[in-house]
PDB file of N, CA and C in Angstrom:
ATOM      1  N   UNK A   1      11.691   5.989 -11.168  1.00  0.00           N
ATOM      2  CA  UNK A   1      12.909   6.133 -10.381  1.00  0.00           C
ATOM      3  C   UNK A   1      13.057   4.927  -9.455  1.00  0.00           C
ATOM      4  N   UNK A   2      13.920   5.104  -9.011  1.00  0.00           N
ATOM      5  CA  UNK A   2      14.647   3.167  -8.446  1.00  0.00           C
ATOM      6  C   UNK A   2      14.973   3.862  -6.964  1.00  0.00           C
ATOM      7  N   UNK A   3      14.756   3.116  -5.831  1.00  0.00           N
ATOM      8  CA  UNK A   3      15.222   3.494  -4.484  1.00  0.00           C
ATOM      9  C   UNK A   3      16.557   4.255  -4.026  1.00  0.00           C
ATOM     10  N   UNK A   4      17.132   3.805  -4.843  1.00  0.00           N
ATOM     11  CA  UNK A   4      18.635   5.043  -5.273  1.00  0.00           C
ATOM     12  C   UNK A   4      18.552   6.124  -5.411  1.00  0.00           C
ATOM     13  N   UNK A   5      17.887   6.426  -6.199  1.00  0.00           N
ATOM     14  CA  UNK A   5      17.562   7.798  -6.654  1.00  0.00           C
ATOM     15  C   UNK A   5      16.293   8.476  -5.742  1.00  0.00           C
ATOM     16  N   UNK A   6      15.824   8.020  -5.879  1.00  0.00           N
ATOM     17  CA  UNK A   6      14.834   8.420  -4.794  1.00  0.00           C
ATOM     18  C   UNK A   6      15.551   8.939  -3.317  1.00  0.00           C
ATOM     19  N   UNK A   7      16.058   7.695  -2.961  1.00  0.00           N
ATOM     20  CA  UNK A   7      16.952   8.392  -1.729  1.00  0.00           C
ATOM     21  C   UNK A   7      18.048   9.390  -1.498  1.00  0.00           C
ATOM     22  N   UNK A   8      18.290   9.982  -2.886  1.00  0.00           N
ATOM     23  CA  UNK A   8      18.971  10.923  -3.258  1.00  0.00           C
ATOM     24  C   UNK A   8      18.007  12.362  -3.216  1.00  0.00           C
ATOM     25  N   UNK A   9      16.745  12.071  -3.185  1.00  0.00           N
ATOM     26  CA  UNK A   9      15.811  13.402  -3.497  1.00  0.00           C
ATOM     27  C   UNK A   9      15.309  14.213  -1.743  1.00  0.00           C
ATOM     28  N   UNK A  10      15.403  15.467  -1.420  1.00  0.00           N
ATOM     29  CA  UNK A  10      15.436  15.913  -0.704  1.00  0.00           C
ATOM     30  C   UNK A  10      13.539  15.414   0.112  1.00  0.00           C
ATOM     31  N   UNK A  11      13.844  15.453   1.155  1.00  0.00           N
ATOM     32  CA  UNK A  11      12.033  15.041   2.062  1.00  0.00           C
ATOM     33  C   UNK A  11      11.070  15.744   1.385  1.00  0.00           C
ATOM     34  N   UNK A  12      11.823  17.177   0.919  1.00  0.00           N
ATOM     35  CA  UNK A  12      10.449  17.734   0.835  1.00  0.00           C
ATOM     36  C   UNK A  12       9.852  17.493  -0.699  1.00  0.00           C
ATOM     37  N   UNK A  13      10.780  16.732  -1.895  1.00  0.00           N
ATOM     38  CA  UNK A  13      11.092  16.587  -2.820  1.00  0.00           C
ATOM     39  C   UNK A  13       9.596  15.368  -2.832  1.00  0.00           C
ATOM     40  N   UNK A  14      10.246  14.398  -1.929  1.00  0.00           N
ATOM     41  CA  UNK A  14       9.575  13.174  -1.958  1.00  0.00           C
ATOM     42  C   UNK A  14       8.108  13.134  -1.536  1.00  0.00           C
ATOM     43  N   UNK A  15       7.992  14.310  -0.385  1.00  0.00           N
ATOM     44  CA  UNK A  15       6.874  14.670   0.447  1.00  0.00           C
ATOM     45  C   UNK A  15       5.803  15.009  -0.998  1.00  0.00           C
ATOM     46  N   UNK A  16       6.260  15.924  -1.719  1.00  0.00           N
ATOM     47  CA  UNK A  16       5.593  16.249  -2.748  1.00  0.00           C
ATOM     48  C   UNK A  16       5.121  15.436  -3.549  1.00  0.00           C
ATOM     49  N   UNK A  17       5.754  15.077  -4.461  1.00  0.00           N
ATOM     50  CA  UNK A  17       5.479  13.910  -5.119  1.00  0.00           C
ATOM     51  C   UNK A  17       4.489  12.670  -4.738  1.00  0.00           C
ATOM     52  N   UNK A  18       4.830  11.951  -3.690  1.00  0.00           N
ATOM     53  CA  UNK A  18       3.814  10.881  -2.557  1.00  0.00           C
ATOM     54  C   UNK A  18       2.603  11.826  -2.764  1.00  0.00           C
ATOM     55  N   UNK A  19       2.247  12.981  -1.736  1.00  0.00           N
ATOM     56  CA  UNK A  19       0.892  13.545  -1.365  1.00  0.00           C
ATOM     57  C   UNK A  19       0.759  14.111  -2.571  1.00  0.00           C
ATOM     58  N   UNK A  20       0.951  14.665  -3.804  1.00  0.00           N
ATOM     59  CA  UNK A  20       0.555  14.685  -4.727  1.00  0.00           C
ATOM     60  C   UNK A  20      -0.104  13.998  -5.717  1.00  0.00           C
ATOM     61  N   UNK A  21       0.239  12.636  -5.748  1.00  0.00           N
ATOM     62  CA  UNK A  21       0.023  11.536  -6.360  1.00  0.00           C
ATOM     63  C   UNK A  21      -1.050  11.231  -6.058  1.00  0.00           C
ATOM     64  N   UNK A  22      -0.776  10.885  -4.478  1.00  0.00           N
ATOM     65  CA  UNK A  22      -2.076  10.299  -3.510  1.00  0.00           C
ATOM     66  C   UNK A  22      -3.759  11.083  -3.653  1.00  0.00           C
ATOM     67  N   UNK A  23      -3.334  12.542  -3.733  1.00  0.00           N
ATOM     68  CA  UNK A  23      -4.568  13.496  -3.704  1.00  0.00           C
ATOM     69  C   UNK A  23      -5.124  12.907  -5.410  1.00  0.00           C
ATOM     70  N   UNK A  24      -4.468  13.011  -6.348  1.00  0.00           N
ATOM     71  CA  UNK A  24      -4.979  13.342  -7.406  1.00  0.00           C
ATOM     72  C   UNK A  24      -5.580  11.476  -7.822  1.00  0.00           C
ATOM     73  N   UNK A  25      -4.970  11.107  -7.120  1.00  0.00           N
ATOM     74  CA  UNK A  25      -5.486   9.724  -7.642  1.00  0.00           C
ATOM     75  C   UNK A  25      -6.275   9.090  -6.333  1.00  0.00           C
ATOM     76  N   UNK A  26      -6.978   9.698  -5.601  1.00  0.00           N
ATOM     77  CA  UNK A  26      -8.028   9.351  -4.820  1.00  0.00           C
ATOM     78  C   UNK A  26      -7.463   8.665  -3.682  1.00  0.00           C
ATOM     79  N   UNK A  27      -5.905   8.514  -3.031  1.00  0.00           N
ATOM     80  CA  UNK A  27      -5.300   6.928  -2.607  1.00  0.00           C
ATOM     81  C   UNK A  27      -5.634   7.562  -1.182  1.00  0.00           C
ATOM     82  N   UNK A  28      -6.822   7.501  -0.757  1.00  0.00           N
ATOM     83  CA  UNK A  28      -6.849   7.483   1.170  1.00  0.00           C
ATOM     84  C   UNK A  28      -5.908   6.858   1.901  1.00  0.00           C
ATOM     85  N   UNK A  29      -5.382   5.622   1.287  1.00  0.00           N
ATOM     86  CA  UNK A  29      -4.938   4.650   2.352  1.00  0.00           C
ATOM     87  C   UNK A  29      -3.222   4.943   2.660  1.00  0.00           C
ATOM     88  N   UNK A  30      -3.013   5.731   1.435  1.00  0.00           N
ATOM     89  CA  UNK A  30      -1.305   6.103   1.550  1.00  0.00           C
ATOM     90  C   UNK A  30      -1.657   7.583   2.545  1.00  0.00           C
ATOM     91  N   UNK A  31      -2.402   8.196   2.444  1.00  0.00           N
ATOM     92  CA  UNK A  31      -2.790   9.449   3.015  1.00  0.00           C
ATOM     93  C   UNK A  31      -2.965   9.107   4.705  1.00  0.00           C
ATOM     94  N   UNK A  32      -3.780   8.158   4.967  1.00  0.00           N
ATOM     95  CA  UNK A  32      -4.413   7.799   6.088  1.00  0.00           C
ATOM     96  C   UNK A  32      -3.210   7.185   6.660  1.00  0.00           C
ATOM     97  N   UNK A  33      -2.361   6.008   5.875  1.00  0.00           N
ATOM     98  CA  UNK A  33      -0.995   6.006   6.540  1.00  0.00           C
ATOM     99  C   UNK A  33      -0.443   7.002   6.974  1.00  0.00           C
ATOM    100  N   UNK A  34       0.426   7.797   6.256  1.00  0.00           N
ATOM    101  CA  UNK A  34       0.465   9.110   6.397  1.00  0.00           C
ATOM    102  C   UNK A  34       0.117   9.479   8.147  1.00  0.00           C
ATOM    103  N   UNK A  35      -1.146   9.710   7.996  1.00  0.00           N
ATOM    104  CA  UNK A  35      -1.456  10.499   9.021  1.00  0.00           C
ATOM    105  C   UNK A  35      -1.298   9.679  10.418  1.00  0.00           C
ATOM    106  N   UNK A  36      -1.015   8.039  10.260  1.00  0.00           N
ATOM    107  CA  UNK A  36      -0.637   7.483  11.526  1.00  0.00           C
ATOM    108  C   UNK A  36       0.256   7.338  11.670  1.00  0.00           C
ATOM    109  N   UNK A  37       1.546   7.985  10.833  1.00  0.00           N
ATOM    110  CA  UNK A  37       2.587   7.646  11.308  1.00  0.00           C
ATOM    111  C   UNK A  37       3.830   9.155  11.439  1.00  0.00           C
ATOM    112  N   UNK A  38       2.576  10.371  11.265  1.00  0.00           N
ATOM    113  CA  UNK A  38       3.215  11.283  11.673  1.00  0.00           C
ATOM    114  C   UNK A  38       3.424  11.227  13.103  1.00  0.00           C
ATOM    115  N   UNK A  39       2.784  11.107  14.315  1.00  0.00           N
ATOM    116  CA  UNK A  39       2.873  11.375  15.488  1.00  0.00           C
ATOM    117  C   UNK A  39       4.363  10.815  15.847  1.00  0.00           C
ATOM    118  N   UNK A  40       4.354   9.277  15.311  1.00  0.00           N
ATOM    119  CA  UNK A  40       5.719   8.639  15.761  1.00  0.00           C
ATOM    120  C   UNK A  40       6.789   9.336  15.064  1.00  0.00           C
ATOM    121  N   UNK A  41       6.741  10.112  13.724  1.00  0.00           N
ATOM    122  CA  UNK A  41       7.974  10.252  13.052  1.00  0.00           C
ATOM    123  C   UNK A  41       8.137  11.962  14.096  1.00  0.00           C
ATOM    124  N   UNK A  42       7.271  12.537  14.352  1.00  0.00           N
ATOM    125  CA  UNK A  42       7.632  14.007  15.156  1.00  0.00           C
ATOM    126  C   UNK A  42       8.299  13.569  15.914  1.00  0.00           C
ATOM    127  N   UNK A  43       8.023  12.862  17.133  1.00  0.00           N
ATOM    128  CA  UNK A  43       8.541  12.459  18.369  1.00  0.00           C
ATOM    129  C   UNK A  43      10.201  11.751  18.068  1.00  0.00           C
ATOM    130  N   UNK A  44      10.225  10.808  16.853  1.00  0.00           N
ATOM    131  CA  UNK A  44      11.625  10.730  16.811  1.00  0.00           C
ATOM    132  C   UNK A  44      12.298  11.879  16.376  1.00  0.00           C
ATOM    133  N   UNK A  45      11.683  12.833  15.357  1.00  0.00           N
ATOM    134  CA  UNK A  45      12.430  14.383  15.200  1.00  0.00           C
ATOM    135  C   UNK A  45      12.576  14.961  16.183  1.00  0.00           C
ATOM    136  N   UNK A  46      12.362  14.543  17.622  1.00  0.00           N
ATOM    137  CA  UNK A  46      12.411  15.521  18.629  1.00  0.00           C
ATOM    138  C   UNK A  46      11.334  16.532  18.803  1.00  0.00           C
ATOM    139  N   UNK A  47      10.588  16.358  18.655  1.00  0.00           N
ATOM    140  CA  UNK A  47       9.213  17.512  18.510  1.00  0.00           C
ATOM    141  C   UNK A  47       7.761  16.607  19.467  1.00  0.00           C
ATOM    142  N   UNK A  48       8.364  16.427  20.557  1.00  0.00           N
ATOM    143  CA  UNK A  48       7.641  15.580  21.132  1.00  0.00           C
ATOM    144  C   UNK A  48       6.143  16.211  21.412  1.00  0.00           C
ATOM    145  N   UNK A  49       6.386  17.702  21.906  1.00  0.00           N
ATOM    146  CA  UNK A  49       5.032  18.076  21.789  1.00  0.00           C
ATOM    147  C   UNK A  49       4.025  18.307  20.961  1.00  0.00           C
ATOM    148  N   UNK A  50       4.331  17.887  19.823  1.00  0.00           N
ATOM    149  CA  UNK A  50       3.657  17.821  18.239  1.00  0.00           C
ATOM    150  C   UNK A  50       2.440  16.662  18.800  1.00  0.00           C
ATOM    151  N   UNK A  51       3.073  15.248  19.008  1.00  0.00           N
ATOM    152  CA  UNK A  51       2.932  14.387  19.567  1.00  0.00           C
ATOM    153  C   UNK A  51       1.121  14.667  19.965  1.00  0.00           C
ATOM    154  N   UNK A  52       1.502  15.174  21.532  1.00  0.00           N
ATOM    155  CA  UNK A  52       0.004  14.863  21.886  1.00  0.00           C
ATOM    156  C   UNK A  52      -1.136  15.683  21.503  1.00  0.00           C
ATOM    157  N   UNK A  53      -0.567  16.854  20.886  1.00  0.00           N
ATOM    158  CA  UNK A  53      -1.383  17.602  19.935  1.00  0.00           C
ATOM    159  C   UNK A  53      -1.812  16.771  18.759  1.00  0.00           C
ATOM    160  N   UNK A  54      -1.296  16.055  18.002  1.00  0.00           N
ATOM    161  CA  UNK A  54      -1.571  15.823  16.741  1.00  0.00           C
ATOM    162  C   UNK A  54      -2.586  14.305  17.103  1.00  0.00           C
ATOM    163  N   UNK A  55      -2.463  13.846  18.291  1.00  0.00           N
ATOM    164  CA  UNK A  55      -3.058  12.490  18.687  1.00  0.00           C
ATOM    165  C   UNK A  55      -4.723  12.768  19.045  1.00  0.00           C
ATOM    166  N   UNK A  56      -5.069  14.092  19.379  1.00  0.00           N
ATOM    167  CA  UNK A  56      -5.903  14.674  20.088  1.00  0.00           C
ATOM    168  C   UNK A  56      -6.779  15.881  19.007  1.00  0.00           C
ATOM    169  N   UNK A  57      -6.557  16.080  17.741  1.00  0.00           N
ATOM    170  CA  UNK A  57      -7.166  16.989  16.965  1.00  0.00           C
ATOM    171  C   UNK A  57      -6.573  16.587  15.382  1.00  0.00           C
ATOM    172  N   UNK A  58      -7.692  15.638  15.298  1.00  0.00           N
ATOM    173  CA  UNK A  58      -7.574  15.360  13.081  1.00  0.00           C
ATOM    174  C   UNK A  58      -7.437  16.254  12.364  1.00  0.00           C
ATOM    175  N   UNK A  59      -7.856  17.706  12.514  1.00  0.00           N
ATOM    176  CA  UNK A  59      -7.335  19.064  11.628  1.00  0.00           C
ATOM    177  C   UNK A  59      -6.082  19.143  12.054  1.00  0.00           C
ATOM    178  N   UNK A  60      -4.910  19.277  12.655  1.00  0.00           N
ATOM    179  CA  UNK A  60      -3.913  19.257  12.886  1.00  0.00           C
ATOM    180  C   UNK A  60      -3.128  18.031  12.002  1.00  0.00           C
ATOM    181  N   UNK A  61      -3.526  16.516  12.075  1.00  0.00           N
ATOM    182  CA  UNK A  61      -2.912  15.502  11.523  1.00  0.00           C
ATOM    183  C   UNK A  61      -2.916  15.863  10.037  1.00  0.00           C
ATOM    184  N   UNK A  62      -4.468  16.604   9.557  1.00  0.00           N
ATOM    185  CA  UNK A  62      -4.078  16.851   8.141  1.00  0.00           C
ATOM    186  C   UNK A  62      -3.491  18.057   8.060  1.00  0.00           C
ATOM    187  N   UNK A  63      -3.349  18.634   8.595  1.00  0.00           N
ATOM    188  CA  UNK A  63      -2.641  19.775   7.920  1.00  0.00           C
ATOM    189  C   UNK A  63      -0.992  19.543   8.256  1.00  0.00           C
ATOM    190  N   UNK A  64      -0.941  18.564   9.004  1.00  0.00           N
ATOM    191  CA  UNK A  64       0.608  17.869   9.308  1.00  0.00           C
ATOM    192  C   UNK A  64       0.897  17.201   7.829  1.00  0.00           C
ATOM    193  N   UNK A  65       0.073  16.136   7.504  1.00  0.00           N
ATOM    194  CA  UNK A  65      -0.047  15.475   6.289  1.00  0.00           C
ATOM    195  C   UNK A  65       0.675  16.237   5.251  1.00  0.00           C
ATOM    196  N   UNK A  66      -0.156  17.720   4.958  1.00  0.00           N
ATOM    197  CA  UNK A  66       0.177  17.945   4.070  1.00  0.00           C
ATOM    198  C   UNK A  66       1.287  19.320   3.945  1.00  0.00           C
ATOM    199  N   UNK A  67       1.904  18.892   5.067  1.00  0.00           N
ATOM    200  CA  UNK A  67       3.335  19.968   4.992  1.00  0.00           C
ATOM    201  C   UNK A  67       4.280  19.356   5.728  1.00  0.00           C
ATOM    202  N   UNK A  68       4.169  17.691   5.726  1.00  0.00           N
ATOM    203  CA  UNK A  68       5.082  17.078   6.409  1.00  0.00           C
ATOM    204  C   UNK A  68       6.181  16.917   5.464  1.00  0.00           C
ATOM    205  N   UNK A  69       6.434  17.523   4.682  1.00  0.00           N
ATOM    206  CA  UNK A  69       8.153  17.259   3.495  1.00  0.00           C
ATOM    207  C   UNK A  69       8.670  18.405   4.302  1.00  0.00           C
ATOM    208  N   UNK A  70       9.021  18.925   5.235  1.00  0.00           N
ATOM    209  CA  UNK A  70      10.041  19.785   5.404  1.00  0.00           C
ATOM    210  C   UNK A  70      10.795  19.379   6.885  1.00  0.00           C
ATOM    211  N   UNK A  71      11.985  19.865   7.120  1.00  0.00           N
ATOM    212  CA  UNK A  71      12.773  19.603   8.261  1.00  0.00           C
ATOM    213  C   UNK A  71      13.132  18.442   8.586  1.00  0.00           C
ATOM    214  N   UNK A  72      13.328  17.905   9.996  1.00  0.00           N
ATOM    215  CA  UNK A  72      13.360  16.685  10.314  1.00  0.00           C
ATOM    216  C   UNK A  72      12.227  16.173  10.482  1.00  0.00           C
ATOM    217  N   UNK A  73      11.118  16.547  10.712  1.00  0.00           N
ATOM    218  CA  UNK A  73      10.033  15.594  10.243  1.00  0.00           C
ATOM    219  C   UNK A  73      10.125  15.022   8.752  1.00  0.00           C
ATOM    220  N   UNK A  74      10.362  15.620   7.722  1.00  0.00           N
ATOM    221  CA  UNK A  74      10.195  15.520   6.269  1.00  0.00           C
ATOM    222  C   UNK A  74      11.676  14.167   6.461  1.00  0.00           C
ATOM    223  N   UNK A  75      12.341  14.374   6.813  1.00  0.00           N
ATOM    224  CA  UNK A  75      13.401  13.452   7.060  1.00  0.00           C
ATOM    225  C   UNK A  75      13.082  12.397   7.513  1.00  0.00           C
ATOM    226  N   UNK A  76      12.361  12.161   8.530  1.00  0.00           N
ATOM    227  CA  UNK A  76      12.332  10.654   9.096  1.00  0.00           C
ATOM    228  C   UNK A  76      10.920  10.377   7.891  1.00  0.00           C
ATOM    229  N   UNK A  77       9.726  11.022   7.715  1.00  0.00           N
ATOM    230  CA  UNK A  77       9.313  10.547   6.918  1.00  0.00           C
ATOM    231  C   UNK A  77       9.523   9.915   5.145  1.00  0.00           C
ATOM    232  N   UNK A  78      11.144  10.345   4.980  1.00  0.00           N
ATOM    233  CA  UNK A  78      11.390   9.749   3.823  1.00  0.00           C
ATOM    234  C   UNK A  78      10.933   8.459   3.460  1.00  0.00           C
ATOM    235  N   UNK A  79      11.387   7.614   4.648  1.00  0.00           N
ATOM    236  CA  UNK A  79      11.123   5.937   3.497  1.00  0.00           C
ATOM    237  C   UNK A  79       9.880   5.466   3.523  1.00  0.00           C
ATOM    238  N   UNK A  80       9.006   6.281   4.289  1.00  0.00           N
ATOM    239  CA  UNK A  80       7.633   6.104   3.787  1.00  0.00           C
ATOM    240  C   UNK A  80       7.097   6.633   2.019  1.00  0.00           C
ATOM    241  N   UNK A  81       7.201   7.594   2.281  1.00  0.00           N
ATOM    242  CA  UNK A  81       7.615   8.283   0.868  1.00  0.00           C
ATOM    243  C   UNK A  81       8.076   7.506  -0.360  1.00  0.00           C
ATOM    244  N   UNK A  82       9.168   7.110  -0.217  1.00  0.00           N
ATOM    245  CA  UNK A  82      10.576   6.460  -1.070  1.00  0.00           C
ATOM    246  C   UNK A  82       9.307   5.003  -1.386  1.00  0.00           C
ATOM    247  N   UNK A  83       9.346   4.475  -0.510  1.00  0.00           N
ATOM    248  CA  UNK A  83       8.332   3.036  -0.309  1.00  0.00           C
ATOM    249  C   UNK A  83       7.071   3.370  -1.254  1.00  0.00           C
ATOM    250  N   UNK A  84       5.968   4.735  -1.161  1.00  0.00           N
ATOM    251  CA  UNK A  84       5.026   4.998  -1.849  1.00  0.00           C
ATOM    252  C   UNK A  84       5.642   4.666  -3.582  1.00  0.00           C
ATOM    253  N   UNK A  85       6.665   6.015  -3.700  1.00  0.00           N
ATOM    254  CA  UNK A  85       7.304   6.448  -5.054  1.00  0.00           C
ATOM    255  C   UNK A  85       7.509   5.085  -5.687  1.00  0.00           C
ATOM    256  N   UNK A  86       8.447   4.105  -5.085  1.00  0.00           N
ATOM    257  CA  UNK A  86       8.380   2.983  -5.496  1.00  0.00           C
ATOM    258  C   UNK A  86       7.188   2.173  -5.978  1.00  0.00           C
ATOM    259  N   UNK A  87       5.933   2.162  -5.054  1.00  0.00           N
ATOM    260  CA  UNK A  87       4.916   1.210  -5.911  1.00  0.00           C
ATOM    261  C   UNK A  87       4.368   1.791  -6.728  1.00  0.00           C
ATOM    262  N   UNK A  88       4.308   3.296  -6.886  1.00  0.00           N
ATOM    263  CA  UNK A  88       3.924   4.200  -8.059  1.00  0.00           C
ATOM    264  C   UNK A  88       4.994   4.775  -8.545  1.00  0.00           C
ATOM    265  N   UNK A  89       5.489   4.097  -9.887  1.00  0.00           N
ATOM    266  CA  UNK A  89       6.891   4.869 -10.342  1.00  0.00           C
ATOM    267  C   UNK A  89       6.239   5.767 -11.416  1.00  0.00           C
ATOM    268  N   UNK A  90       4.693   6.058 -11.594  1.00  0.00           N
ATOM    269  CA  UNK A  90       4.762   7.262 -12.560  1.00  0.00           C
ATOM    270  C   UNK A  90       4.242   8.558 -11.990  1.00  0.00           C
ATOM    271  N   UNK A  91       5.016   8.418 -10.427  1.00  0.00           N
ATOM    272  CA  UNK A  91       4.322   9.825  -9.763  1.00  0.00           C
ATOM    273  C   UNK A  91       5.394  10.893 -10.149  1.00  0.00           C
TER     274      UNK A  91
END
């Protein structure tokens, strides 16, 4: 799929796909992204108190990780996503 289309697919669409990929094919480093750039994408969703919770307890960041495709979090995290899907187009 081409950035077009992709940006046509719902967060939680994309959320799936990315952390799916990532788990089954060992990729820490898209994962570990992931997990540093949830804090900033909550806080622009407005969920500021996510924030210093998630900065302060790594069981929280993963379990953010892996249910971050929904709402406006799943939203601002799209073009991270979109960006993954792209360098792996057979996820």
């Amino acid at each position: 799929m081409d950035a077009k289309e992709l940006e046509s697919l719902p967060a939680s669409e994309l959320h799936e796909r990315a952390v799916r990929y990532a788990v089954r094919h060992g990729d820490l480093g898209f994962l570990w992204n992931l997990l540093k750039v949830i804090p900033a994408a909550e806080a622009a969703s407005g969920h500021d108190g996510e924030t210093a919770n998630d900065l302060s307890r790594v069981s929280a960041l993963l379990s953010d990780a892996l249910a971050a495709g929904e709402g406006d979090l799943g939203e601002a995290l799209k073009p991270i996503y979109i960006d993954y899907l792209i360098q792996h187009p057979e996820a």
